[in-house]
N, C-alpha and C. Protein backbone atom coordinates (compact mmCIF):
# COMPACT_ATOMS: atom_id res chain seq x y z
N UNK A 1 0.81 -1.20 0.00
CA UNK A 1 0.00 0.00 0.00
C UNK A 1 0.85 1.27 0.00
N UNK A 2 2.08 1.26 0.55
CA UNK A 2 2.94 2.32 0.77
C UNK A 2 3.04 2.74 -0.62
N UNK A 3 3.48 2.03 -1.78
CA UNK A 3 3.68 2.41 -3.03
C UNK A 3 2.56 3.35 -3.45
N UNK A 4 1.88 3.00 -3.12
CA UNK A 4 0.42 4.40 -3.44
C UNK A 4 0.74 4.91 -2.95
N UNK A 5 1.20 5.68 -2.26
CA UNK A 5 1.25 6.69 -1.13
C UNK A 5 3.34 7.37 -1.94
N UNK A 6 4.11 6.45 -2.93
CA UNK A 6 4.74 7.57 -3.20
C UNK A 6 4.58 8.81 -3.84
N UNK A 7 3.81 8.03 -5.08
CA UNK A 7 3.41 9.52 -5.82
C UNK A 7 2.31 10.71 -5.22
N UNK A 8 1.88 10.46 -4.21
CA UNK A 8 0.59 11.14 -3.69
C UNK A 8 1.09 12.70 -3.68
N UNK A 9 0.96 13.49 -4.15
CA UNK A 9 1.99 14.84 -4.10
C UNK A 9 0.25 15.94 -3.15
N UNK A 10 -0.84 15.69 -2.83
CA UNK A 10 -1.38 16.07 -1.65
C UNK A 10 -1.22 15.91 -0.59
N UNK A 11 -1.30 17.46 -0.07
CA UNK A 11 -0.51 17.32 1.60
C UNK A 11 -1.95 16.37 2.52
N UNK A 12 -3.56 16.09 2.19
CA UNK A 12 -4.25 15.37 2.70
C UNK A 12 -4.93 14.74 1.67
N UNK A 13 -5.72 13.56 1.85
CA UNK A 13 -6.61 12.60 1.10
C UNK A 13 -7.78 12.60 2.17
N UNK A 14 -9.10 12.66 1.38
CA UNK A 14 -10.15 12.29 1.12
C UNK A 14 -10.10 11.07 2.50
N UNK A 15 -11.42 11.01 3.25
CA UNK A 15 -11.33 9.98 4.03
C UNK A 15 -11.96 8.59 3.46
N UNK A 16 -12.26 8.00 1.98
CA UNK A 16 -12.37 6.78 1.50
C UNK A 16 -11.32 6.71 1.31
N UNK A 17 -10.23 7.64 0.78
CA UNK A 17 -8.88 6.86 0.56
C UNK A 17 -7.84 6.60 1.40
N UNK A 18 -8.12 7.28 2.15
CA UNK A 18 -7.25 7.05 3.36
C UNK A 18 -7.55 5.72 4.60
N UNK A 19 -8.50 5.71 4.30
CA UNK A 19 -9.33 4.36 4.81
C UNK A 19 -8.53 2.99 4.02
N UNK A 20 -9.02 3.76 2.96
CA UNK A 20 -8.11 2.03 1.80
C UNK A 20 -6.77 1.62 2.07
N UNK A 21 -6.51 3.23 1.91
CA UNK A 21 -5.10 2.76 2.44
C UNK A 21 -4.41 1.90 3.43
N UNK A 22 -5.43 2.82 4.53
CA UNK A 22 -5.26 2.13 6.43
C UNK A 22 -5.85 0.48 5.86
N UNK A 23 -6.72 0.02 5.51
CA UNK A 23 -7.03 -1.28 5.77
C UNK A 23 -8.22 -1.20 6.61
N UNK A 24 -8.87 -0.18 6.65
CA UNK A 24 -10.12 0.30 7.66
C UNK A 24 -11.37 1.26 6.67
N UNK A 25 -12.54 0.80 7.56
CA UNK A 25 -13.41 1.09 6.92
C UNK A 25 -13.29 2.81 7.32
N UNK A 26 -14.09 3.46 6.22
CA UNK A 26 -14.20 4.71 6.04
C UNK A 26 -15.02 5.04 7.74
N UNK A 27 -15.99 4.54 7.69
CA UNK A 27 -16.81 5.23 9.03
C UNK A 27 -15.56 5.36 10.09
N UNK A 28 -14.77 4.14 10.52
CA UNK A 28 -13.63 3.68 11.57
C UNK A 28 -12.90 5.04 11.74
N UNK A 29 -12.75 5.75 10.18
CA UNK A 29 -11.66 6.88 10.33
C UNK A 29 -12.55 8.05 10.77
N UNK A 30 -14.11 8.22 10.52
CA UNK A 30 -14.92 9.38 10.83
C UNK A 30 -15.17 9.05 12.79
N UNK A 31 -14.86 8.22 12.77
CA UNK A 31 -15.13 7.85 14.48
C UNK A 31 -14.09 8.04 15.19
N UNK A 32 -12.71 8.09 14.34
CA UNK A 32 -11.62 8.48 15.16
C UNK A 32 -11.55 9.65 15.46
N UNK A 33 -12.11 10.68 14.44
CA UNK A 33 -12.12 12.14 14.36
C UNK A 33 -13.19 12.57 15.27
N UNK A 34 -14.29 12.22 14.77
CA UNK A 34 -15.46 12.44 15.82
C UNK A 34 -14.88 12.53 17.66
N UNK A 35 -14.49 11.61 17.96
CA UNK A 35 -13.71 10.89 19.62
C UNK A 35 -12.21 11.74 19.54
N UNK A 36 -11.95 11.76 18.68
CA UNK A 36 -10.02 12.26 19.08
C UNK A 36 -9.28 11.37 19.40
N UNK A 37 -10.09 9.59 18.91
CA UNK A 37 -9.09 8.30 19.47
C UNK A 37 -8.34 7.29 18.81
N UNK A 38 -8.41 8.37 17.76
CA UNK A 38 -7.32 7.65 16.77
C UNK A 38 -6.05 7.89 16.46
N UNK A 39 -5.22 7.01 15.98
CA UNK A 39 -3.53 7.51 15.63
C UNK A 39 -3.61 8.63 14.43
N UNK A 40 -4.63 9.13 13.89
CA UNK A 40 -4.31 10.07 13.12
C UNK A 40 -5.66 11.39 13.26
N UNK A 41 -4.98 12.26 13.07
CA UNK A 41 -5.76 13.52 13.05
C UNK A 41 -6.41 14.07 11.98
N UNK A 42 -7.58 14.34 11.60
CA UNK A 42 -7.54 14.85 10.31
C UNK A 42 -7.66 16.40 10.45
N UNK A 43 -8.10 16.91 9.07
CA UNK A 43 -7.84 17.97 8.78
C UNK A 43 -9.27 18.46 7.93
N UNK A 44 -10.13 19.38 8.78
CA UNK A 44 -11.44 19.39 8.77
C UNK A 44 -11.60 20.84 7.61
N UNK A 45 -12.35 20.89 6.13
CA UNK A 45 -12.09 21.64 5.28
C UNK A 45 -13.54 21.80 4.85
N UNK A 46 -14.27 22.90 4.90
CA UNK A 46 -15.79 23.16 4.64
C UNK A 46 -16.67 21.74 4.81
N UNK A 47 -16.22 21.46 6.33
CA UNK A 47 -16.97 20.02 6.68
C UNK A 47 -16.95 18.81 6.33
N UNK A 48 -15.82 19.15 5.35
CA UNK A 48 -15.27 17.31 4.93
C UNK A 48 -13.84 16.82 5.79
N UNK A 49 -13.73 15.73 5.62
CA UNK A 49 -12.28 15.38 6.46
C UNK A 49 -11.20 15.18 5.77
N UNK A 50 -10.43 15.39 6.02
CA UNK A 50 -9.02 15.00 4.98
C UNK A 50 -7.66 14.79 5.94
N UNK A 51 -7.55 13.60 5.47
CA UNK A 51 -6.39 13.05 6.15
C UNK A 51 -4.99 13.75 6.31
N UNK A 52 -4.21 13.73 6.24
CA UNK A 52 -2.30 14.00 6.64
C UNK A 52 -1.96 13.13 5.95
N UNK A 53 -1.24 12.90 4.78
CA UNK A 53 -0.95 11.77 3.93
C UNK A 53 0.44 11.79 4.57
N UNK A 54 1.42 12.77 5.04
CA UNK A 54 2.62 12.35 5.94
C UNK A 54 2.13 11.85 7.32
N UNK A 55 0.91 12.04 7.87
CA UNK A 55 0.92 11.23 8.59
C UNK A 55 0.49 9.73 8.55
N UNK A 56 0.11 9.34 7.36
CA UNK A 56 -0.66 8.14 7.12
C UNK A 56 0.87 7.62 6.54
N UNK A 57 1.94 8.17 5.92
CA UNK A 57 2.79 7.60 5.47
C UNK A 57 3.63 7.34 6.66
N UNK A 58 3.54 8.22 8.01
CA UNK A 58 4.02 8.14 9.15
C UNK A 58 3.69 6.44 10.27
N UNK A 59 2.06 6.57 9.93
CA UNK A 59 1.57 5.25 10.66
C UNK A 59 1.63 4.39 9.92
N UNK A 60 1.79 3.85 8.66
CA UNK A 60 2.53 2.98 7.93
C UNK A 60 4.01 2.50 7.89
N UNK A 61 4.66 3.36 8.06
CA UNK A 61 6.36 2.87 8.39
C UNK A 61 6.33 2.49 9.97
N UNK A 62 5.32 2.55 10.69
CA UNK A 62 5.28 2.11 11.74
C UNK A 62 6.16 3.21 12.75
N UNK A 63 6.17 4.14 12.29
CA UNK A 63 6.90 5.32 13.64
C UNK A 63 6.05 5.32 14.17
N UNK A 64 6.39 5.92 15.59
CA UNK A 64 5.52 6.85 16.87
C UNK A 64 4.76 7.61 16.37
N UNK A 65 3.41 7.70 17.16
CA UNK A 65 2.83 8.82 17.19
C UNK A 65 3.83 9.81 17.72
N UNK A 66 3.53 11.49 17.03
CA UNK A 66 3.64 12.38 17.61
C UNK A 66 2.72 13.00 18.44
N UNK A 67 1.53 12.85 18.38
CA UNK A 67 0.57 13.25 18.55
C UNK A 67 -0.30 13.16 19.63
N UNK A 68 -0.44 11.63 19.74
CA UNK A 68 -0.98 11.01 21.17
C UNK A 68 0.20 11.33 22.54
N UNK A 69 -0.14 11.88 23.59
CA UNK A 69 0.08 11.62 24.45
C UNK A 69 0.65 10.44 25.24
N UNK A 70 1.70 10.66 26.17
CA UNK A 70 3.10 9.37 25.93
C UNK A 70 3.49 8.63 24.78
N UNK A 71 3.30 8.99 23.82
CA UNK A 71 3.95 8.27 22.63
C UNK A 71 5.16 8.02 22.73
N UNK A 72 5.95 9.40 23.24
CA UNK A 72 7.68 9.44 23.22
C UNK A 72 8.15 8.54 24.14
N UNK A 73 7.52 7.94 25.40
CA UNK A 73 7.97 7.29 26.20
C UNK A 73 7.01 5.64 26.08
N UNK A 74 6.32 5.62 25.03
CA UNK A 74 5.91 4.51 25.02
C UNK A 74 4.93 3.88 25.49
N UNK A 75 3.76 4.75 26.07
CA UNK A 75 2.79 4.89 26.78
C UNK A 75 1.55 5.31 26.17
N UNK A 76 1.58 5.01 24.73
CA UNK A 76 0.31 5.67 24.36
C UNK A 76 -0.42 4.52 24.15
């Protein structure tokens, strides 16, 4: 899936594609946003959602959250 994600030259994606990407259904990613309990944040644009494609390329290589709380120490 990463290979999709080289050419992506948008700084966010659409939340069906970012879903595809993740391996998760589209609602999964509107429920993370909705709660604030997901590894990724989106990016809210005349009421649609749009992902962080560096951050989706971020939770794919498997780095740390930056984001969540104790991440740096391993606690999130």
């Amino acid at each position: 899936m990463q290979n999709l994600l080289e050419n992506e030259t948008r700084p966010a994606i659409p939340t069906g594609e970012a879903a595809r990407l993740l391996g998760r259904r589209p609602q999964t990613l509107r429920l993370w946003a909705c709660l604030e309990s997901g590894p990724l944040r989106p990016v809210r644009v005349h009421g649609r959602l749009l992902w962080p494609v560096a951050e989706i390329r971020r939770l794919l290589e498997g780095k740390p959250d930056s984001q969540t709380p104790g991440a740096a120490n391993g606690k999130a």
